[in-house]
Protein backbone atom coordinates (compact mmCIF):
# COMPACT_ATOMS: atom_id res chain seq x y z
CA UNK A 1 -15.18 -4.60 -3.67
CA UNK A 2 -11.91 -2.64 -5.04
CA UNK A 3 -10.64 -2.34 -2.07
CA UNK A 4 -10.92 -5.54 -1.07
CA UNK A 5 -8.90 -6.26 -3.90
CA UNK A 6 -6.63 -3.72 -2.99
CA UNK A 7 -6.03 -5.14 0.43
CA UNK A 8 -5.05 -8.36 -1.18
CA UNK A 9 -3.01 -7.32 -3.37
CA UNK A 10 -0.90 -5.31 -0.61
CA UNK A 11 -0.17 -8.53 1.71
CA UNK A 12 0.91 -10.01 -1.38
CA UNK A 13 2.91 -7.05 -2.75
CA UNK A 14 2.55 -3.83 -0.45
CA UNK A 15 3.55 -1.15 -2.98
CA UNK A 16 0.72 -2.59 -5.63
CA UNK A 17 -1.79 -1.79 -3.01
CA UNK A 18 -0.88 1.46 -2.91
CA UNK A 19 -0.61 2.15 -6.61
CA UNK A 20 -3.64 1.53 -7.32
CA UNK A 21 -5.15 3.41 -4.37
CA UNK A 22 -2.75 6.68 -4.97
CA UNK A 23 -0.53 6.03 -8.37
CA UNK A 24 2.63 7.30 -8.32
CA UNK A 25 2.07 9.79 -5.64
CA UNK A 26 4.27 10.47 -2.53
CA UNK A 27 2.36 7.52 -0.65
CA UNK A 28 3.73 5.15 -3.35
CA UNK A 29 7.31 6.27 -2.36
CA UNK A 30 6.73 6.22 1.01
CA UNK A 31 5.32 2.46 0.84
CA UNK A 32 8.21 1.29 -1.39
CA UNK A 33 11.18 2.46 1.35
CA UNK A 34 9.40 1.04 4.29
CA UNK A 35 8.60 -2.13 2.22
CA UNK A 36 12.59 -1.82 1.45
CA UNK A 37 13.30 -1.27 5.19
CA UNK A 38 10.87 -4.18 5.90
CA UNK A 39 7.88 -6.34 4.96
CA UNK A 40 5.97 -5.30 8.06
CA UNK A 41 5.65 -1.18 8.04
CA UNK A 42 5.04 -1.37 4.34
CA UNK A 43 2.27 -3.71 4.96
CA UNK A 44 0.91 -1.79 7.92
CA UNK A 45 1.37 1.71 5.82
CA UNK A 46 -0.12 -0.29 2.83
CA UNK A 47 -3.12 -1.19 4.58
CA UNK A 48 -3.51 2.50 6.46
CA UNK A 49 -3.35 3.86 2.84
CA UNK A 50 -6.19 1.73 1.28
CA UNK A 51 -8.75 2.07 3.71
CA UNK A 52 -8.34 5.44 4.49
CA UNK A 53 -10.43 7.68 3.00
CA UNK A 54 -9.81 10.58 1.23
């Protein structure tokens, strides 16, 4: 169920999603300049990042 929330919350807000899969780690960074660079590769690196598994 949390990551369902999680995959909501990054096609609202990409970064978010992240966060609170990773916290401030290097994915978090990583999400916020593509989401800067574009909507679309944070989303898809968003998305990648929640439902991947550790």
């Amino acid at each position: 169920m949390a990551d369902v929330v999680r995959i909501i919350l990054s096609i609202i807000i990409p970064p978010v999603g992240v966060f609170f899969k990773v916290g401030f780690g290097m994915h978090f960074w990583i999400n916020i300049m593509l989401t800067i660079l574009g909507y679309f590769p944070g989303l898809i690196h968003a998305i990648w990042v929640v439902v991947s598994k550790d």
